[in-house]
C-alpha atoms as a PDB file:
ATOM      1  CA  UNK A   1      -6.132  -0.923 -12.814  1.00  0.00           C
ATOM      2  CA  UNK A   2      -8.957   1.971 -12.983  1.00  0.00           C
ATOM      3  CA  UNK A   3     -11.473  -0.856 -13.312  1.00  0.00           C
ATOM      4  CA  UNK A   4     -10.425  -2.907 -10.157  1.00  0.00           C
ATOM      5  CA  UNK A   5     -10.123   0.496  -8.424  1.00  0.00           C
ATOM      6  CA  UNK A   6     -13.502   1.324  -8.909  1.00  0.00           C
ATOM      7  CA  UNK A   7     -14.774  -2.165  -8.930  1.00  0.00           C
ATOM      8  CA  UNK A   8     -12.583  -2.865  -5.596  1.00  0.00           C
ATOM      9  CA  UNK A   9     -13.884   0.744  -3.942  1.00  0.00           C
ATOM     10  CA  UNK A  10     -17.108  -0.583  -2.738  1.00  0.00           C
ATOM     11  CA  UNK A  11     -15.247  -3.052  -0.459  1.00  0.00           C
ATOM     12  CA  UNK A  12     -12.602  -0.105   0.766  1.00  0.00           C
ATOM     13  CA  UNK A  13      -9.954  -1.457  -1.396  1.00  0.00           C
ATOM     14  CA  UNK A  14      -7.870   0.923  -3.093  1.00  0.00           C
ATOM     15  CA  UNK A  15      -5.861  -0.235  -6.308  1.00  0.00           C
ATOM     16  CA  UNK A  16      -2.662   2.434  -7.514  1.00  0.00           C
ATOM     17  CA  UNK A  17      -0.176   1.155 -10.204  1.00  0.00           C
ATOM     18  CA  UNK A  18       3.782   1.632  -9.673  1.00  0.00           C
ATOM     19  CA  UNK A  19       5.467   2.818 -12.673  1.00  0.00           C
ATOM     20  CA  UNK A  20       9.223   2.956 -12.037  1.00  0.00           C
ATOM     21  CA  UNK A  21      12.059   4.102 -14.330  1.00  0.00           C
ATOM     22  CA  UNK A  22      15.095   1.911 -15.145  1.00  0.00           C
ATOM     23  CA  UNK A  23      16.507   0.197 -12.050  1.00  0.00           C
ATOM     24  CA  UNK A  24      20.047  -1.503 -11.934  1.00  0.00           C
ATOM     25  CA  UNK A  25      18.885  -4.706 -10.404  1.00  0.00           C
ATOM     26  CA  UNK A  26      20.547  -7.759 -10.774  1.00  0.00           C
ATOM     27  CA  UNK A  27      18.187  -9.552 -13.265  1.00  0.00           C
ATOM     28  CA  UNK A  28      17.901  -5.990 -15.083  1.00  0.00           C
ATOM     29  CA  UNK A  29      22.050  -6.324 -15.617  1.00  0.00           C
ATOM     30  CA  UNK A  30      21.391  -9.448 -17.676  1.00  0.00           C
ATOM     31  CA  UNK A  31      19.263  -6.865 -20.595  1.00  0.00           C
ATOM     32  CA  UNK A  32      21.110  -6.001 -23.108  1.00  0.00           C
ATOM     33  CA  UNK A  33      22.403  -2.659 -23.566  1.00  0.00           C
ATOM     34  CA  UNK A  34      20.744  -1.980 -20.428  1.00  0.00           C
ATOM     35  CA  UNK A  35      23.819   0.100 -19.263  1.00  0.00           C
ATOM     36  CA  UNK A  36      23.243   2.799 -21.933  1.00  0.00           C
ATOM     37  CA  UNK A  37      19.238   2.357 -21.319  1.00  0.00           C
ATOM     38  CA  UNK A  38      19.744   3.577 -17.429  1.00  0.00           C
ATOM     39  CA  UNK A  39      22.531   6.435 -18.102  1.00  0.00           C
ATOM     40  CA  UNK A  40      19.921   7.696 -21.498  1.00  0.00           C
ATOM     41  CA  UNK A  41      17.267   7.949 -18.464  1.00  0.00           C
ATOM     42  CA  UNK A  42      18.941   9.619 -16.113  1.00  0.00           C
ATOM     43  CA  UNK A  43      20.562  12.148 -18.144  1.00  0.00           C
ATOM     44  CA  UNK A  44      16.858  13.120 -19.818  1.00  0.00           C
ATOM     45  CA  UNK A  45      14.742  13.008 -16.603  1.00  0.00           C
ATOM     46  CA  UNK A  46      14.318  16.260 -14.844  1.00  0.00           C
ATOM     47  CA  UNK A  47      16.181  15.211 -11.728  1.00  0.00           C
ATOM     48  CA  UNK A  48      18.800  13.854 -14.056  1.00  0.00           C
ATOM     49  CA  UNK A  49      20.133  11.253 -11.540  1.00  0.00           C
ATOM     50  CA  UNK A  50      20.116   7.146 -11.071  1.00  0.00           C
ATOM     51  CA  UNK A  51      16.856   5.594  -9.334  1.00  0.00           C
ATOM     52  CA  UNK A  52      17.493   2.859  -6.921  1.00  0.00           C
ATOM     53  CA  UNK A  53      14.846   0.333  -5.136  1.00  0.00           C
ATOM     54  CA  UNK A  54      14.883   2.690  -2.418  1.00  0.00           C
ATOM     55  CA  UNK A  55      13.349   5.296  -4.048  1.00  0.00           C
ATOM     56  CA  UNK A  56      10.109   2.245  -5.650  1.00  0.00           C
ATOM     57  CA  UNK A  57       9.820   1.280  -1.900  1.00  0.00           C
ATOM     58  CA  UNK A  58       9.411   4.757  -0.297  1.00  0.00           C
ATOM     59  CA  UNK A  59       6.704   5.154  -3.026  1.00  0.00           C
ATOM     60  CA  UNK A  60       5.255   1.471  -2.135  1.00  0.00           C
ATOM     61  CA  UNK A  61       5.143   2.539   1.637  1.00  0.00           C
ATOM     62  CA  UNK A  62       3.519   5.579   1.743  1.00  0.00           C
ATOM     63  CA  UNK A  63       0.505   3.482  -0.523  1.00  0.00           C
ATOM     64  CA  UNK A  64      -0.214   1.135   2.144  1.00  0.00           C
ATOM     65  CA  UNK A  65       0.154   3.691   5.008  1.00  0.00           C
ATOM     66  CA  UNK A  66      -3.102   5.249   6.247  1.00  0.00           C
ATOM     67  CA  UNK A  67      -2.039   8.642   5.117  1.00  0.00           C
ATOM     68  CA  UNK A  68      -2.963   7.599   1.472  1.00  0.00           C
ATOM     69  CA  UNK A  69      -6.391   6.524   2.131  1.00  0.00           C
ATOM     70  CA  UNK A  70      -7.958   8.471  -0.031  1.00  0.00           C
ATOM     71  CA  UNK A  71      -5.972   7.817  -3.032  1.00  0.00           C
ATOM     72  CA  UNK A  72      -6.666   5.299  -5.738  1.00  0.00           C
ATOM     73  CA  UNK A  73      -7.012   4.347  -9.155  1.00  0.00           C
ATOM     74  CA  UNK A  74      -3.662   6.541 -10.003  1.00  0.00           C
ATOM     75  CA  UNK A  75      -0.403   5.363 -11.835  1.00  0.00           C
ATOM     76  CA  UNK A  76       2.529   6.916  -9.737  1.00  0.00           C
ATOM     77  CA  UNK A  77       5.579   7.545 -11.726  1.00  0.00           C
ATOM     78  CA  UNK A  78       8.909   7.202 -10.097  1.00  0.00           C
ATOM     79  CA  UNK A  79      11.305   7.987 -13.310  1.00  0.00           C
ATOM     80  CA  UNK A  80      13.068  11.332 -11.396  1.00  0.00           C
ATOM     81  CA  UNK A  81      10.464  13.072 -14.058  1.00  0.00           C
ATOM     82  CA  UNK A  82      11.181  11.245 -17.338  1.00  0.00           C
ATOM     83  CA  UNK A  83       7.788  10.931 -18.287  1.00  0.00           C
ATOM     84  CA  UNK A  84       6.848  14.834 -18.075  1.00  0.00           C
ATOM     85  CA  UNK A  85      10.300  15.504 -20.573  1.00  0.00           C
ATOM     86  CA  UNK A  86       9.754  12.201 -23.042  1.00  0.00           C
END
């Protein structure tokens, strides 16, 4: 992702990776023990609640919009802060 963002940059294309947390979707309910995998993340993440697609597409929005123009080559975490505690 870093390399396309800087490879991409020359041609005013900006590249950011999406890193979300566990999501109850409907092909996620067919994982094993994914039940325990979603409640284990939101009790340990510092905003200690469930993530939804809502809170991926917010995220995904505001990286297409003008107002984040000047931002690439980033991985944006949306875990409710699980990845500053783990």
């Amino acid at each position: 992702m870093r390399y396309l963002a800087s490879e991409l940059s020359e041609k005013h294309i900006r590249v950011n990776t999406i890193s979300p947390g566990p999501i109850m979707t409907r092909a996620a309910s067919g994982l094993a023990n994914f039940d325990q995998l979603i409640e284990k993340s939101a009790q340990a993440a510092a905003r200690a609640r469930h993530l939804n697609i809502h809170d991926v597409g917010g995220l995904a929005a505001f990286l297409v919009s003008d107002a984040a123009d000047a931002i690439t080559g980033e991985v944006m975490h949306v875990d409710g802060g699980y990845h500053v505690l783990d």
